[in-house]
Protein backbone atom coordinates (compact mmCIF):
# COMPACT_ATOMS: atom_id res chain seq x y z
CA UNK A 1 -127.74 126.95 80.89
CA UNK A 2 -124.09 126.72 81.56
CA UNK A 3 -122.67 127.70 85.18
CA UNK A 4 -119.44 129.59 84.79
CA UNK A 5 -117.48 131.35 87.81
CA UNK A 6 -114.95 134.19 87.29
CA UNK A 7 -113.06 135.80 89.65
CA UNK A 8 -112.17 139.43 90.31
CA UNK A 9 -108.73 139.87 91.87
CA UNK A 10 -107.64 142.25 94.09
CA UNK A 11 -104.46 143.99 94.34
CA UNK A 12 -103.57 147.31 95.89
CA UNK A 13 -106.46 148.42 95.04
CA UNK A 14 -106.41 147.05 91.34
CA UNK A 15 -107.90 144.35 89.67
CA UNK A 16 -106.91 141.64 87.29
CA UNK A 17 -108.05 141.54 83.92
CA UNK A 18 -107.14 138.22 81.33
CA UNK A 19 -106.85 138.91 77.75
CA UNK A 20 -108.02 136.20 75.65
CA UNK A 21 -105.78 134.21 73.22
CA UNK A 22 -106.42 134.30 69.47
CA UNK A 23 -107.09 130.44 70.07
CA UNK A 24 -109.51 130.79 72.80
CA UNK A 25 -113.44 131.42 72.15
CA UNK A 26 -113.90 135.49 71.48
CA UNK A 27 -110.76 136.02 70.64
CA UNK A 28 -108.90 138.60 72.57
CA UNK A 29 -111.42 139.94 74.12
CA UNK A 30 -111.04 140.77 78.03
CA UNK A 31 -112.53 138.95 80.54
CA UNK A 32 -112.50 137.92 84.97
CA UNK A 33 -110.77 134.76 84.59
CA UNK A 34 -112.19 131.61 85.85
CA UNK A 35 -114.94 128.77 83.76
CA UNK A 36 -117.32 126.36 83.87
CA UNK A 37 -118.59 124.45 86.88
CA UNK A 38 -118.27 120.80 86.66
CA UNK A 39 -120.52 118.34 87.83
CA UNK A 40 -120.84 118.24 91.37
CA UNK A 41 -118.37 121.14 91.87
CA UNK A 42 -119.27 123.79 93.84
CA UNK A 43 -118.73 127.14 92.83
CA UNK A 44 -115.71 128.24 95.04
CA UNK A 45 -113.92 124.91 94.36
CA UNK A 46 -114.54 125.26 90.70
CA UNK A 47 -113.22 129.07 90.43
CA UNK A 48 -109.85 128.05 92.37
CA UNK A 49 -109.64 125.05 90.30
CA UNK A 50 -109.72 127.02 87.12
CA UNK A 51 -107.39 130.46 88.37
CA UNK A 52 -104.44 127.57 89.21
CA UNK A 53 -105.59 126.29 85.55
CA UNK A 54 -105.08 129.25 83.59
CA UNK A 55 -102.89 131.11 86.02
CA UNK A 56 -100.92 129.38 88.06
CA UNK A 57 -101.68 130.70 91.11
CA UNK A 58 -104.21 130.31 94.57
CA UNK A 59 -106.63 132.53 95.37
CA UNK A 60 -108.93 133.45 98.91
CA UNK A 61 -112.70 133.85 97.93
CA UNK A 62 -113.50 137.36 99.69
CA UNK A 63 -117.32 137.08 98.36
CA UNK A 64 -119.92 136.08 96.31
CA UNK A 65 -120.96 139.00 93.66
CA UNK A 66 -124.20 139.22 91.57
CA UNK A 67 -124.05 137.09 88.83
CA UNK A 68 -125.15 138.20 85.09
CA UNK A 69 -126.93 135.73 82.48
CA UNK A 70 -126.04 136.28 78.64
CA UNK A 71 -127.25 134.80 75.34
CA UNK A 72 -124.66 134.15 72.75
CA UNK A 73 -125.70 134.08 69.00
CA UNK A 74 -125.30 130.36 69.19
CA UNK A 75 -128.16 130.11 71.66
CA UNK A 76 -125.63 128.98 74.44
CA UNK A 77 -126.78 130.87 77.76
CA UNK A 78 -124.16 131.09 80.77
CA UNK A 79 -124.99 132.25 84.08
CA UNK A 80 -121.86 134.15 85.12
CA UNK A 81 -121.36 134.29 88.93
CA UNK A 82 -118.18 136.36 89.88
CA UNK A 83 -116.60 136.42 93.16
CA UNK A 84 -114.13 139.07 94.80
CA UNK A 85 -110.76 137.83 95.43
CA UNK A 86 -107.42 138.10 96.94
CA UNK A 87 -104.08 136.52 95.58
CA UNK A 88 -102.98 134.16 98.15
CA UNK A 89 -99.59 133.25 95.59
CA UNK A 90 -98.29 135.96 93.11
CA UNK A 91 -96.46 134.02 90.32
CA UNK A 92 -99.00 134.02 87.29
CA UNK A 93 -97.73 131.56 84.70
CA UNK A 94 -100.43 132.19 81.74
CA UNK A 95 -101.48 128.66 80.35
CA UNK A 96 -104.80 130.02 77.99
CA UNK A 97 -104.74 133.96 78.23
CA UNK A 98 -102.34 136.28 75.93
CA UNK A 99 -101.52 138.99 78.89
CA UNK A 100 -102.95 140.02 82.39
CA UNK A 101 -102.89 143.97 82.90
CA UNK A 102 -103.73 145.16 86.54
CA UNK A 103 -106.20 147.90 86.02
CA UNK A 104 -107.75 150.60 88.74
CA UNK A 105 -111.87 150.12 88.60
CA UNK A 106 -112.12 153.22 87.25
CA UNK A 107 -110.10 152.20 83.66
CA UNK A 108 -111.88 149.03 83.45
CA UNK A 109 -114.55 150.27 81.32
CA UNK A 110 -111.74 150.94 79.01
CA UNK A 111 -111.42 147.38 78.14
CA UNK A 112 -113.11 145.45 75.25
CA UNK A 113 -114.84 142.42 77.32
CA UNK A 114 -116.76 139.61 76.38
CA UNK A 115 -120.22 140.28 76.65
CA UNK A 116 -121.11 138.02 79.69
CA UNK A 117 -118.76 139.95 81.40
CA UNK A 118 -119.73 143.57 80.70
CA UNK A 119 -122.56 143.56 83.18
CA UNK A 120 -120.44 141.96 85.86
CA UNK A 121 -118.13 144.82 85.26
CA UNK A 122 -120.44 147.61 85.31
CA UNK A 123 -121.80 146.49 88.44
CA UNK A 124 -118.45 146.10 89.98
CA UNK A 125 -117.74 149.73 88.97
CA UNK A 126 -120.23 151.13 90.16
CA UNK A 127 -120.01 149.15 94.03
CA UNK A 128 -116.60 150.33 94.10
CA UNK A 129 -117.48 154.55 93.74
């Protein structure tokens, strides 16, 4: 099983949501950005690590979320563990993603996600009614 954090960042009352590139894995599909834990890494460490990665930019960790597990096709299994966030510098510099859009919880479902990240979204949805 692979450990991957994402992170779900908060702005005004809107959250961030990274559009995969047509070079990336599941091609423009939406997704929380963040990745895979590395060894010895804990989780917090990794998911800042990875936003200043693909974002450019630092985040607070706010809190730990339920995570979701998913089976791909190609028997790889990732245990997704998302965490609420908050911004903590506002220039995002895109080094994997094609485009960020800032989206209210409510339009979220609206979004064609990765599958590993549908659940995390639903749940998120419905904690924020």
């Amino acid at each position: 099983m692979i450990l991957v954090t994402c992170g779900i960042i908060e702005l005004d009352g809107k959250i961030l949501c990274a559009q995969r590139s047509e070079k990336m894995n599941l091609p423009l599909k939406w997704e929380f950005p963040g990745g895979k834990v590395e060894k010895d890494e804990d989780l917090e460490t990794c998911l800042k690590r990875e936003i200043k990665e693909e974002l450019g930019v630092e985040i607070k960790v706010i809190e730990r979320l339920p995570f979701s597990t998913h089976s791909y096709p190609n028997n790889k299994v990732i245990k997704l563990i998302p965490f609420r966030c908050s911004l903590q510098t506002f220039e995002i510099d895109l080094k994997e993603h094609l485009k960020v859009e800032w989206a209210s919880p409510t339009d979220l479902s609206r979004y064609d996600w990765a599958d590993a990240d549908i659940p995390i979204v639903q749940n998120y949805i419905q904690s924020s009614q």
